[in-house]
C-alpha atoms as a PDB file:
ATOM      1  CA  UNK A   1      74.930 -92.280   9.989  1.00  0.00           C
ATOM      2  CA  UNK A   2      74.927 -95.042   7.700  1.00  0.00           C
ATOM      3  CA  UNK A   3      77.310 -95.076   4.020  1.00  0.00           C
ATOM      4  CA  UNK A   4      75.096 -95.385   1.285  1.00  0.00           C
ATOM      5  CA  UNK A   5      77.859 -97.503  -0.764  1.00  0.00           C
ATOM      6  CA  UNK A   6      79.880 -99.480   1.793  1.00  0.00           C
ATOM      7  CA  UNK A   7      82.388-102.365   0.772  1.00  0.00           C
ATOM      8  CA  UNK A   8      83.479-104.011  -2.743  1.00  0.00           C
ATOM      9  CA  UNK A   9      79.980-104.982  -3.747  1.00  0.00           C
ATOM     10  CA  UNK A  10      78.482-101.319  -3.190  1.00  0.00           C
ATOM     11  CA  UNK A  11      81.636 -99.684  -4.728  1.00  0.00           C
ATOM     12  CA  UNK A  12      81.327-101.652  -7.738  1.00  0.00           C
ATOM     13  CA  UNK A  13      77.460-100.880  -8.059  1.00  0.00           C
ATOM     14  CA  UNK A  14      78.067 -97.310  -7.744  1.00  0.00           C
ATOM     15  CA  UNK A  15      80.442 -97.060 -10.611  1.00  0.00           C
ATOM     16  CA  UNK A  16      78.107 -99.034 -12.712  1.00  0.00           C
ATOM     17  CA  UNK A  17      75.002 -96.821 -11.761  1.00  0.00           C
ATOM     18  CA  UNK A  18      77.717 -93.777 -13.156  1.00  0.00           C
ATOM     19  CA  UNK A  19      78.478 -95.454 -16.155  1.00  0.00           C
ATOM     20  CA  UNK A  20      74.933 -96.157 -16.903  1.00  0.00           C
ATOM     21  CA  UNK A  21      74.084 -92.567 -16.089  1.00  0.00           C
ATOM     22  CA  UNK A  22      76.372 -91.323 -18.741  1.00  0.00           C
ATOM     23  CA  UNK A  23      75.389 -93.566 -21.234  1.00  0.00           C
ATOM     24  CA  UNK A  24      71.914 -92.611 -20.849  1.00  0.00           C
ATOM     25  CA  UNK A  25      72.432 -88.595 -20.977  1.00  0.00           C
ATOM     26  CA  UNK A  26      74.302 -89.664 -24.199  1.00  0.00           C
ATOM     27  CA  UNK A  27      71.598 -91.509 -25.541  1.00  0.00           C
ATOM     28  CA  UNK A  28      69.251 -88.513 -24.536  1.00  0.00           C
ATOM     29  CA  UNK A  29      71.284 -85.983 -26.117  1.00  0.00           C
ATOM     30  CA  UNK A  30      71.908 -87.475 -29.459  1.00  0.00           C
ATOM     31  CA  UNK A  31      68.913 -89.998 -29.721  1.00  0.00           C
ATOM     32  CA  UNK A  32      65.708 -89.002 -30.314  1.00  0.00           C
ATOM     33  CA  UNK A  33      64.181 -92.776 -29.434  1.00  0.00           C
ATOM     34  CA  UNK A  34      65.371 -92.515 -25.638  1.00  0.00           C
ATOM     35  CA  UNK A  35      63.448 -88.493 -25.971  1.00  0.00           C
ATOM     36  CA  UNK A  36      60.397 -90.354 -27.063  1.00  0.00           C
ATOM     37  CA  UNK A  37      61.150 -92.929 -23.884  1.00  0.00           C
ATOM     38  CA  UNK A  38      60.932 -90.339 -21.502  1.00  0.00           C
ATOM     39  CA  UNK A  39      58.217 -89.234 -22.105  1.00  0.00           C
ATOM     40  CA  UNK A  40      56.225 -91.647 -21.992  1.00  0.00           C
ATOM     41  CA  UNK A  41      57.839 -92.308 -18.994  1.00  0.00           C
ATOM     42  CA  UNK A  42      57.084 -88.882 -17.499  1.00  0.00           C
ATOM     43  CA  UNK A  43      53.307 -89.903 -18.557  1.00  0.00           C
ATOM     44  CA  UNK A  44      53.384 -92.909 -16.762  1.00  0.00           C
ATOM     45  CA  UNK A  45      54.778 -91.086 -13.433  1.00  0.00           C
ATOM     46  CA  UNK A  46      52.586 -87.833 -13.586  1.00  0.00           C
ATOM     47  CA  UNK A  47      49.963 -89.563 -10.923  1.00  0.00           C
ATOM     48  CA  UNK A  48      52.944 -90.353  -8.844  1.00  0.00           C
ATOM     49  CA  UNK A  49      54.350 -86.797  -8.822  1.00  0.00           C
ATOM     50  CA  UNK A  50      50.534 -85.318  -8.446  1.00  0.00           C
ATOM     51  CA  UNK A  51      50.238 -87.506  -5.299  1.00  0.00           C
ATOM     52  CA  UNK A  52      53.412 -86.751  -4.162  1.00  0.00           C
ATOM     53  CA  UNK A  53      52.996 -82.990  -4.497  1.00  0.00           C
ATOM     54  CA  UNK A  54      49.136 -83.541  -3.122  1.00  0.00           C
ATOM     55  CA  UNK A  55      50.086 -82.317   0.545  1.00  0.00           C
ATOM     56  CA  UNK A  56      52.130 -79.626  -0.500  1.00  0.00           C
ATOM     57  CA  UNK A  57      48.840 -77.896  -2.299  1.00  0.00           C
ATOM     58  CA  UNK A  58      46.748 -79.068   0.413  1.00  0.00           C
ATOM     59  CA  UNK A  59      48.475 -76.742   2.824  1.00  0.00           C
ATOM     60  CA  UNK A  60      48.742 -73.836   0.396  1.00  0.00           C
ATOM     61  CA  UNK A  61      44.978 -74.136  -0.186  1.00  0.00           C
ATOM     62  CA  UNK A  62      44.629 -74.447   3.667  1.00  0.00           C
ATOM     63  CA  UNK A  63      46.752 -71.357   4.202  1.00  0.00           C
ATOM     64  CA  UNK A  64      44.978 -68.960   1.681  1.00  0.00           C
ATOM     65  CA  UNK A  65      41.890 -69.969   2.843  1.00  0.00           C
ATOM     66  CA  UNK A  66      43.070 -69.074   6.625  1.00  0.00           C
ATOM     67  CA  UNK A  67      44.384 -65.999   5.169  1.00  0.00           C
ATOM     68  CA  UNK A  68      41.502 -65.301   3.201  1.00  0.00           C
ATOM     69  CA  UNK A  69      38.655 -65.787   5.565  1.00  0.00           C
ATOM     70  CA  UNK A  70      41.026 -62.965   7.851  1.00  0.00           C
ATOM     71  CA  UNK A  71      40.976 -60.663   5.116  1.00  0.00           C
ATOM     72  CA  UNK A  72      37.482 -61.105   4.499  1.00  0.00           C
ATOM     73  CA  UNK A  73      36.327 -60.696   8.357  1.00  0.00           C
ATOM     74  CA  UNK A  74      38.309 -57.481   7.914  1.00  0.00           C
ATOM     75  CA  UNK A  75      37.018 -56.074   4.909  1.00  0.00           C
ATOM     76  CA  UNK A  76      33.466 -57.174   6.043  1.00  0.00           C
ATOM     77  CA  UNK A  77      33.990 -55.368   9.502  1.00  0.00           C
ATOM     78  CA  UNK A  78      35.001 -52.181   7.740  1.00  0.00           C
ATOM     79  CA  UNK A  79      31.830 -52.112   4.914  1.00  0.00           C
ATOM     80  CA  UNK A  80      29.960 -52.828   8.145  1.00  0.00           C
ATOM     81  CA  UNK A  81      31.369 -49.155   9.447  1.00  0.00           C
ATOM     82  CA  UNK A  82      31.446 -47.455   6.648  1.00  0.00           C
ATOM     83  CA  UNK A  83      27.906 -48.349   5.593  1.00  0.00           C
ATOM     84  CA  UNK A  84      26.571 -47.318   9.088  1.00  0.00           C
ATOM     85  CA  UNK A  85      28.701 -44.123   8.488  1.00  0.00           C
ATOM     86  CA  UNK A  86      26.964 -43.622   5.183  1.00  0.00           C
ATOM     87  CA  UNK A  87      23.301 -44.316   6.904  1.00  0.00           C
ATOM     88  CA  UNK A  88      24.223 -41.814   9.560  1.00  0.00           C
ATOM     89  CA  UNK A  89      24.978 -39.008   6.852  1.00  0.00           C
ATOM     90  CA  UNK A  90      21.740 -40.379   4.620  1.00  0.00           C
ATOM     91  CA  UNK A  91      19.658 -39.594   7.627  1.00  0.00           C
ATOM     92  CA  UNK A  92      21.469 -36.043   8.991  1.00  0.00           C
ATOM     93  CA  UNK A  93      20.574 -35.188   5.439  1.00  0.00           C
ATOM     94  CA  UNK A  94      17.284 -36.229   5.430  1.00  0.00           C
ATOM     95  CA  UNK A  95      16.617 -34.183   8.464  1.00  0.00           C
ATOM     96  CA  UNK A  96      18.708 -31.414   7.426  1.00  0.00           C
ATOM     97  CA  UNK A  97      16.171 -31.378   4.095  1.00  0.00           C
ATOM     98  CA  UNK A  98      13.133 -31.559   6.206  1.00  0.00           C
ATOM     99  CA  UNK A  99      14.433 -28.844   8.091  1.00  0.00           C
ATOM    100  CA  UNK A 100      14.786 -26.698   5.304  1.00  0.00           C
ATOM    101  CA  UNK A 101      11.767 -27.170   3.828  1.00  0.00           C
ATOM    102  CA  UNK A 102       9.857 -26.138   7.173  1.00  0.00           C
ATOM    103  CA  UNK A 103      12.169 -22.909   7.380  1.00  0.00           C
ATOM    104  CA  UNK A 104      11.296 -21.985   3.776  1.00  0.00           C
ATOM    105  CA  UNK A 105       7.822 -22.666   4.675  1.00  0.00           C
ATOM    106  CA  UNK A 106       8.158 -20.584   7.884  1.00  0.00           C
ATOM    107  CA  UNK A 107       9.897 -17.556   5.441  1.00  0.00           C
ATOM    108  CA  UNK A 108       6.556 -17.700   2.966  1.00  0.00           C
ATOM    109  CA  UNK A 109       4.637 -17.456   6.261  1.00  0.00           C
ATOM    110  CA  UNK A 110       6.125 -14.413   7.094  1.00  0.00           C
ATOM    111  CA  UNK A 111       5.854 -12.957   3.802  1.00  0.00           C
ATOM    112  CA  UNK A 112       2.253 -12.903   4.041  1.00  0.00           C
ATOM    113  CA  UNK A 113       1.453 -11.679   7.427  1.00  0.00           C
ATOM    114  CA  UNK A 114       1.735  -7.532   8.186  1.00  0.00           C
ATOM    115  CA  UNK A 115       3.561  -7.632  11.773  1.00  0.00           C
ATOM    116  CA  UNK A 116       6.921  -8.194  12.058  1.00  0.00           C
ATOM    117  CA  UNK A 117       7.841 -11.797  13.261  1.00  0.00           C
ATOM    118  CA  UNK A 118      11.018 -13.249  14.954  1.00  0.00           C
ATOM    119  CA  UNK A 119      12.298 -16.635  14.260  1.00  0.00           C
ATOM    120  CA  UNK A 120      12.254 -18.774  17.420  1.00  0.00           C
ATOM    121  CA  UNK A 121      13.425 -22.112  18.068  1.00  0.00           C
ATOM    122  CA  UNK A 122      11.071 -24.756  20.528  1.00  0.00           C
ATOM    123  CA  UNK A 123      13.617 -25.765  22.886  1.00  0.00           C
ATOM    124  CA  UNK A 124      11.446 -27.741  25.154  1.00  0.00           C
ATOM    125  CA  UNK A 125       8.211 -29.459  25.878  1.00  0.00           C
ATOM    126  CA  UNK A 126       6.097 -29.995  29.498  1.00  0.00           C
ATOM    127  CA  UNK A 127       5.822 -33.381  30.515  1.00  0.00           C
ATOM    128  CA  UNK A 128       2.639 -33.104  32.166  1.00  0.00           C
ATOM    129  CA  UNK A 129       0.297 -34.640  29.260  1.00  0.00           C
ATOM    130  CA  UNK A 130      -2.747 -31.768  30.895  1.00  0.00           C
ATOM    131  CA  UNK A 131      -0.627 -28.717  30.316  1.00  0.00           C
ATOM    132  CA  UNK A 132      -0.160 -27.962  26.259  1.00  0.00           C
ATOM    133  CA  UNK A 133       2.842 -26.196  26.920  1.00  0.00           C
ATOM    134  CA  UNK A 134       6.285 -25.355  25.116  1.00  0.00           C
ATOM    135  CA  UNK A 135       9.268 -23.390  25.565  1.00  0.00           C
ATOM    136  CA  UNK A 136      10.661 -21.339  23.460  1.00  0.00           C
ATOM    137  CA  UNK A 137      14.655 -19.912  23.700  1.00  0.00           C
ATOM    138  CA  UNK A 138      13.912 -16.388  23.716  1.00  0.00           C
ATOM    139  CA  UNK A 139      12.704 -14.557  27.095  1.00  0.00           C
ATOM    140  CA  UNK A 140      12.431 -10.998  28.892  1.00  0.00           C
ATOM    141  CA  UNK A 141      15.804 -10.325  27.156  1.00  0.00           C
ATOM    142  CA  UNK A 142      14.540 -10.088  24.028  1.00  0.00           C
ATOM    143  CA  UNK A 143      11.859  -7.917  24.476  1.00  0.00           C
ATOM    144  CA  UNK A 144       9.390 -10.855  24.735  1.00  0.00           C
ATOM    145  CA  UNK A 145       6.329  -9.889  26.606  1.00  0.00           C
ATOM    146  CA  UNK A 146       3.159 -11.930  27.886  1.00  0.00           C
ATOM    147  CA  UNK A 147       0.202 -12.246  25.541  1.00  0.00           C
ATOM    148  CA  UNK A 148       2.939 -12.578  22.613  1.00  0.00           C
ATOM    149  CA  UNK A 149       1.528 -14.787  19.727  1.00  0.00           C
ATOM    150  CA  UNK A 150       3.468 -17.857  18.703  1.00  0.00           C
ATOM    151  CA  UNK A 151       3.074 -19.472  15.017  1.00  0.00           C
ATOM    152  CA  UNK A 152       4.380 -22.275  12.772  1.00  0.00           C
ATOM    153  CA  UNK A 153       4.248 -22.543   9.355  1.00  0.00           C
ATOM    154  CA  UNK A 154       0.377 -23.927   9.205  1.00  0.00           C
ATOM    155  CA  UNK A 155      -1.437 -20.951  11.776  1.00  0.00           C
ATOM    156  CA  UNK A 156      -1.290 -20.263  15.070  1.00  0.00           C
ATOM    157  CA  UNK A 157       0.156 -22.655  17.903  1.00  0.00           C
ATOM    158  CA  UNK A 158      -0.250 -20.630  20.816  1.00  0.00           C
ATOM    159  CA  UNK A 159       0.816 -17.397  23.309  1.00  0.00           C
ATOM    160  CA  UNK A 160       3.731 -17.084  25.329  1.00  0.00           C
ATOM    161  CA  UNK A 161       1.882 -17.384  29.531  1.00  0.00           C
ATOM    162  CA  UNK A 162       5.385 -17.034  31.322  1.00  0.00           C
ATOM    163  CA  UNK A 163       8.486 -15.410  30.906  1.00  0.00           C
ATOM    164  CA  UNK A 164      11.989 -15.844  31.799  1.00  0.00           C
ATOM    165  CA  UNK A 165      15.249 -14.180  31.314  1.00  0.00           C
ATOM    166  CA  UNK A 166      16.239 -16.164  28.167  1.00  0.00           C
ATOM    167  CA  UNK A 167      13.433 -18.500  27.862  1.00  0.00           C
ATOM    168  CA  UNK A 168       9.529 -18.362  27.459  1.00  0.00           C
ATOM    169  CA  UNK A 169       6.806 -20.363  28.107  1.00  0.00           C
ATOM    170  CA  UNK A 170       4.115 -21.163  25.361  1.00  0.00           C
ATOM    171  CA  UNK A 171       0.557 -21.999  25.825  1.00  0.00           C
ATOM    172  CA  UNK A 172      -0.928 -23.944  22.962  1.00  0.00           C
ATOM    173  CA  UNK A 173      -4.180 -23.428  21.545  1.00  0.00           C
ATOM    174  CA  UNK A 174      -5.110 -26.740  22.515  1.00  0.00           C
ATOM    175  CA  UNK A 175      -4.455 -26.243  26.546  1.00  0.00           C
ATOM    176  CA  UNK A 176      -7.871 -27.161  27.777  1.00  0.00           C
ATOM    177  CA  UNK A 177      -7.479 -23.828  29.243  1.00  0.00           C
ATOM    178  CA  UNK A 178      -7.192 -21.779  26.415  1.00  0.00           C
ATOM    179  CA  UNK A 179      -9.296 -19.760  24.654  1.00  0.00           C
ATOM    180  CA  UNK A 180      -8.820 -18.122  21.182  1.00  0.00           C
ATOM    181  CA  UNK A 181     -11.435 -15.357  19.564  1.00  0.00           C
ATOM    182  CA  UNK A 182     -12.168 -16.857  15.626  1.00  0.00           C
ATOM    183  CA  UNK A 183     -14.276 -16.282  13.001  1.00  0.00           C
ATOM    184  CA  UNK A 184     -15.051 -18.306   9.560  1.00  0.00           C
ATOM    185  CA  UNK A 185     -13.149 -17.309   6.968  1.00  0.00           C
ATOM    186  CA  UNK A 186     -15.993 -18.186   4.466  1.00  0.00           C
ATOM    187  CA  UNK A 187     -18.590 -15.580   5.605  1.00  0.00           C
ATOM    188  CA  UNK A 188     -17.291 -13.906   8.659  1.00  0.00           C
ATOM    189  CA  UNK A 189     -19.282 -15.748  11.503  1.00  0.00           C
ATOM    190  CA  UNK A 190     -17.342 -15.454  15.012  1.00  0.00           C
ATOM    191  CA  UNK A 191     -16.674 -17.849  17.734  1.00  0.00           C
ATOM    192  CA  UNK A 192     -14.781 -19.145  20.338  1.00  0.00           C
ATOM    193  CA  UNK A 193     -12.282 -21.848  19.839  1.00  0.00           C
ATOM    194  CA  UNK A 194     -11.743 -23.291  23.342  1.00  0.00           C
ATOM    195  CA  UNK A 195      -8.758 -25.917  24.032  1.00  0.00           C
ATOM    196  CA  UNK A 196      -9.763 -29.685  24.751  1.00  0.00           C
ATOM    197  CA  UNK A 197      -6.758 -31.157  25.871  1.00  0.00           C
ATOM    198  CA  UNK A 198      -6.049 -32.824  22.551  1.00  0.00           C
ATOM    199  CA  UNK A 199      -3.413 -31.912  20.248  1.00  0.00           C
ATOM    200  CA  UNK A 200      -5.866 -32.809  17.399  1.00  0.00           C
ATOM    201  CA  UNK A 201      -9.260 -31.436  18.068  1.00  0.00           C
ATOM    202  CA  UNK A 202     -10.191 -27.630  19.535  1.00  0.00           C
ATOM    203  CA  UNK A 203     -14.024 -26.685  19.842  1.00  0.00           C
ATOM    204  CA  UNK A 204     -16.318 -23.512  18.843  1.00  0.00           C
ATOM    205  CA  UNK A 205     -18.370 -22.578  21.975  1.00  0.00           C
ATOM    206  CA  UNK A 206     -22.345 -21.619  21.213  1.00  0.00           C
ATOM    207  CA  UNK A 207     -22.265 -21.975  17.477  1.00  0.00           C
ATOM    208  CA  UNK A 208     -26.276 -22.079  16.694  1.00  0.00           C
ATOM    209  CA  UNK A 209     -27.281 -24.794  14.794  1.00  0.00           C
ATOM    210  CA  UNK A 210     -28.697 -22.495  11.833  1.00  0.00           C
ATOM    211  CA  UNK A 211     -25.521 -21.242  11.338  1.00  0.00           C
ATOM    212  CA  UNK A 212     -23.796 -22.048   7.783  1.00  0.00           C
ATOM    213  CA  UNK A 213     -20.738 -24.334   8.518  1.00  0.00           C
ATOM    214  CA  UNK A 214     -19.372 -27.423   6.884  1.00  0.00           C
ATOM    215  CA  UNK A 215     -17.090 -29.882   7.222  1.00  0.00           C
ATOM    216  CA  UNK A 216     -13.333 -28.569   5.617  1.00  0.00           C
ATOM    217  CA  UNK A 217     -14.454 -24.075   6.315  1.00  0.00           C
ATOM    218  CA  UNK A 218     -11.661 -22.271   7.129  1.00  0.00           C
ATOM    219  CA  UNK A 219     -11.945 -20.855  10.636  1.00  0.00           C
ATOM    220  CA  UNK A 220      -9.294 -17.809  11.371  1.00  0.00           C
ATOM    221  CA  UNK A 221      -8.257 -15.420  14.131  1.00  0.00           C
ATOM    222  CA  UNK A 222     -10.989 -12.425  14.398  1.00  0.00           C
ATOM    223  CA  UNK A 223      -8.436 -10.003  15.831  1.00  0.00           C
ATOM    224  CA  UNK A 224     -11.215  -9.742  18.665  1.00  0.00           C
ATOM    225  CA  UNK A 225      -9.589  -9.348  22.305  1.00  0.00           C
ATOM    226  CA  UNK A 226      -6.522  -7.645  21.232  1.00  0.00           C
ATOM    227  CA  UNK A 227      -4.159 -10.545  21.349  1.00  0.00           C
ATOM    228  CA  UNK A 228      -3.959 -12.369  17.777  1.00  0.00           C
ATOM    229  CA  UNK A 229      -3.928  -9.606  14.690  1.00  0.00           C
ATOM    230  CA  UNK A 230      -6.994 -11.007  12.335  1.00  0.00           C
ATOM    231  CA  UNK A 231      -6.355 -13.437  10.015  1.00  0.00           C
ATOM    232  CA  UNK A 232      -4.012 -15.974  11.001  1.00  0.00           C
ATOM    233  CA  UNK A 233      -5.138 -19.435  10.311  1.00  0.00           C
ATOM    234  CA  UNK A 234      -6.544 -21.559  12.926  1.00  0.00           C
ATOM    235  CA  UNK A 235      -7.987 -24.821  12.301  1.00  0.00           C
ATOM    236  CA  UNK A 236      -9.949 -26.815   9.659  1.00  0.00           C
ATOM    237  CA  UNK A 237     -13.536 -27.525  10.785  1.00  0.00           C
ATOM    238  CA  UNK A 238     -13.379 -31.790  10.809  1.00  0.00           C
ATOM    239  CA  UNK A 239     -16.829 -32.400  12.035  1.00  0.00           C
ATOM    240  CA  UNK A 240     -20.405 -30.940  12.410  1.00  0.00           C
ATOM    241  CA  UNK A 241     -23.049 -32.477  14.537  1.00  0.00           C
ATOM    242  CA  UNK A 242     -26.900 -31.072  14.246  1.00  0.00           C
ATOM    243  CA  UNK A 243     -29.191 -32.132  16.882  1.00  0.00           C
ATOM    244  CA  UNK A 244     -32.673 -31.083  16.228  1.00  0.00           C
ATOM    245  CA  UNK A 245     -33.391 -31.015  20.418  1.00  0.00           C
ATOM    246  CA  UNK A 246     -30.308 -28.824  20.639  1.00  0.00           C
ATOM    247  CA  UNK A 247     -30.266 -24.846  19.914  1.00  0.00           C
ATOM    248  CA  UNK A 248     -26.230 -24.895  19.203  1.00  0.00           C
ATOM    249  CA  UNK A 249     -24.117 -27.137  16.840  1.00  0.00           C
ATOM    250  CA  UNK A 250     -21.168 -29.168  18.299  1.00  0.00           C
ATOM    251  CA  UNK A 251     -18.382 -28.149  15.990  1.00  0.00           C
ATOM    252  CA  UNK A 252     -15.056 -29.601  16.166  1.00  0.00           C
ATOM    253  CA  UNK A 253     -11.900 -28.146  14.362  1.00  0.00           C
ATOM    254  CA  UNK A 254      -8.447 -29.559  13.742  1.00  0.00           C
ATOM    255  CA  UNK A 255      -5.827 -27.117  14.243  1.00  0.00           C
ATOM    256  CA  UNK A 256      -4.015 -25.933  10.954  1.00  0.00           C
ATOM    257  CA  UNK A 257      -0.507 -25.843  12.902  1.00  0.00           C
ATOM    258  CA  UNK A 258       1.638 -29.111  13.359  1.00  0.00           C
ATOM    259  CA  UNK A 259       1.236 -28.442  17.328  1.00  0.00           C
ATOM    260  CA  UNK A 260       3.672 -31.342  17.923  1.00  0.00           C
ATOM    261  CA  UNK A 261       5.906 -31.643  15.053  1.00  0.00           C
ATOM    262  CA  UNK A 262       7.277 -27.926  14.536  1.00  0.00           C
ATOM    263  CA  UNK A 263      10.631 -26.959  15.574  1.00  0.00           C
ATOM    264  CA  UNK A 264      11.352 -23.610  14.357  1.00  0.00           C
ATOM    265  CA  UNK A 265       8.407 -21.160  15.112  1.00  0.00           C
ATOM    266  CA  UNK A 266       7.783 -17.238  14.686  1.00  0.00           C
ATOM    267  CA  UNK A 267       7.147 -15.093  17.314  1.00  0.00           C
ATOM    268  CA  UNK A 268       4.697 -12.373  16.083  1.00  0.00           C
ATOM    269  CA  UNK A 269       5.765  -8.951  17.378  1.00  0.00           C
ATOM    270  CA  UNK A 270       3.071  -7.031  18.686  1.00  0.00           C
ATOM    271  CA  UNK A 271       2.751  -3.159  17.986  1.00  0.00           C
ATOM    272  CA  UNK A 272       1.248  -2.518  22.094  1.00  0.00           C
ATOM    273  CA  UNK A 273       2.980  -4.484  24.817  1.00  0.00           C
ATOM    274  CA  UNK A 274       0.226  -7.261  26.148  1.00  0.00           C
ATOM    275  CA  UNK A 275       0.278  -7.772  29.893  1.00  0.00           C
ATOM    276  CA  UNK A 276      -2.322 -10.877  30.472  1.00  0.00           C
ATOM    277  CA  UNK A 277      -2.350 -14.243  27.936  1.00  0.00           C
ATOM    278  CA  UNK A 278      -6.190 -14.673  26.599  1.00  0.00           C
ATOM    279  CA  UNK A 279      -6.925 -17.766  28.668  1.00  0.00           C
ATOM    280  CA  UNK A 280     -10.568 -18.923  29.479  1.00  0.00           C
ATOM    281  CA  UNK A 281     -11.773 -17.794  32.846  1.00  0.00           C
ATOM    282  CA  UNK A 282      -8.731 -15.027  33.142  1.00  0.00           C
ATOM    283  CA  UNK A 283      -9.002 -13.232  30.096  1.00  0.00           C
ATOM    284  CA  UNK A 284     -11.649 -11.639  27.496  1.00  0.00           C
ATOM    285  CA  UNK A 285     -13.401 -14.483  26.327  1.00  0.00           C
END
């Protein structure tokens, strides 16, 4: 390494720069002019030391922007999970409200029917879109027999066709081959509400055309048959057609029960045990 102050010359230079040094810290502690001096000075070289500390704050800024931008993929990632957290319980209570509503629905229900019902839960649905069938998760071991009515919260939905040990399964009243005895609530005329296929739509068989039905009548079990105790609603007549070349009315009804919404169902317990479901062409029409 190379001296700094080497030789005569450079010894004698560096005893004046120390001689000059303490004059001036003299001079700055007991003169105000040479205070005044520096500062102006220190004016004059505040660009200098701002340029010379510019890369020094340039890789500060760099770093807490590095740092920064980590933190904020972090914090981002974690509102990301805690706000799907949040929609997951937002929805679970949704459907846990929903749910309650139908069950309080389904406890009114029962209220105002006579037999004594059983809460049941729909466990299952058939695939095959020409069989309007359910299961239910109660079976032979709870007393379930065949023939057994099946409602929601709107009327009836169907009649249990098959049993099980711990399971049942459920006709619907919509099963093209199904068959329910009805009459109009508004002045007592009875029918035949035959399945379709549709989950929507159901059908009175032979209603004459002279007969006094409109569009919004409530149509209701008759009792008739020995299967459904009278009363329970049925469907909502949706449509009337009156041919004049025809002696009998096409009248189509819109079943009353939410056939492929409801969850939670009551199973109606009949006071004689049924052996046969009422289904068209096997049972009492």
């Amino acid at each position: 390494m190379k001296t700094i102050f080497l030789g005569r010359s450079s010894s004698r230079f560096f005893i004046f720069l120390l001689i000059l040094a303490c004059i001036l810290m003299a001079a700055d502690l007991y003169t105000s002019k040479v205070r005044d001096s520096r500062s102006y000075l220190s004016l004059v070289l505040t660009p200098l030391q701002w340029f010379v500390d510019l890369p020094s704050r340039f890789a500060g800024e760099v770093s807490d922007v590095v740092v920064d931008r980590g933190l904020l993929v972090k914090e981002n990632a974690k509102l990301k999970a805690d706000a799907l957290i949040l929609e997951r319980k937002v929805q679970l209570n949704a459907a846990l409200r929903r749910e309650n509503d139908r069950l309080r629905e389904l406890v009114g229900g029962s209220l105002r029917i006579d037999e004594e019902v059983e809460l049941v839960e729909l466990i299952g649905v058939n695939p095959d879109p020409f069989q309007h069938q359910v299961i239910i998760d109660r079976g032979s071991e709870s007393q379930v027999v065949i023939g057994q009515p099946v409602l929601d919260a709107g009327g009836v939905m169907g009649q249990v066709t098959e049993l099980s040990h711990y399971t049942s399964r459920v006709m619907l009243i919509t099963d093209a081959r199904h068959a329910l005895p009805v009459e109009l609530n508004r002045n007592g005329f009875r029918s035949i509400a035959l399945g379709k296929g549709q989950l929507d739509e159901l059908e009175l068989e032979h209603v004459p055309d002279t007969v006094d039905i409109t569009v919004g009548d409530l149509i209701v079990t008759s009792g008739l048959g020995g299967r459904f105790p009278r009363g329970y609603p049925v469907a909502l007549v949706s449509e009337v057609i009156r041919d004049p070349g025809q002696q009998f009315a096409k009248v189509v009804i819109k079943p009353t029960a939410m056939l492929d919404k409801s969850r939670h169902l009551l199973l109606v317990q009949m006071p004689v045990k049924l052996q046969e479901p009422l289904i068209l062409g096997e049972g009492d029409e």
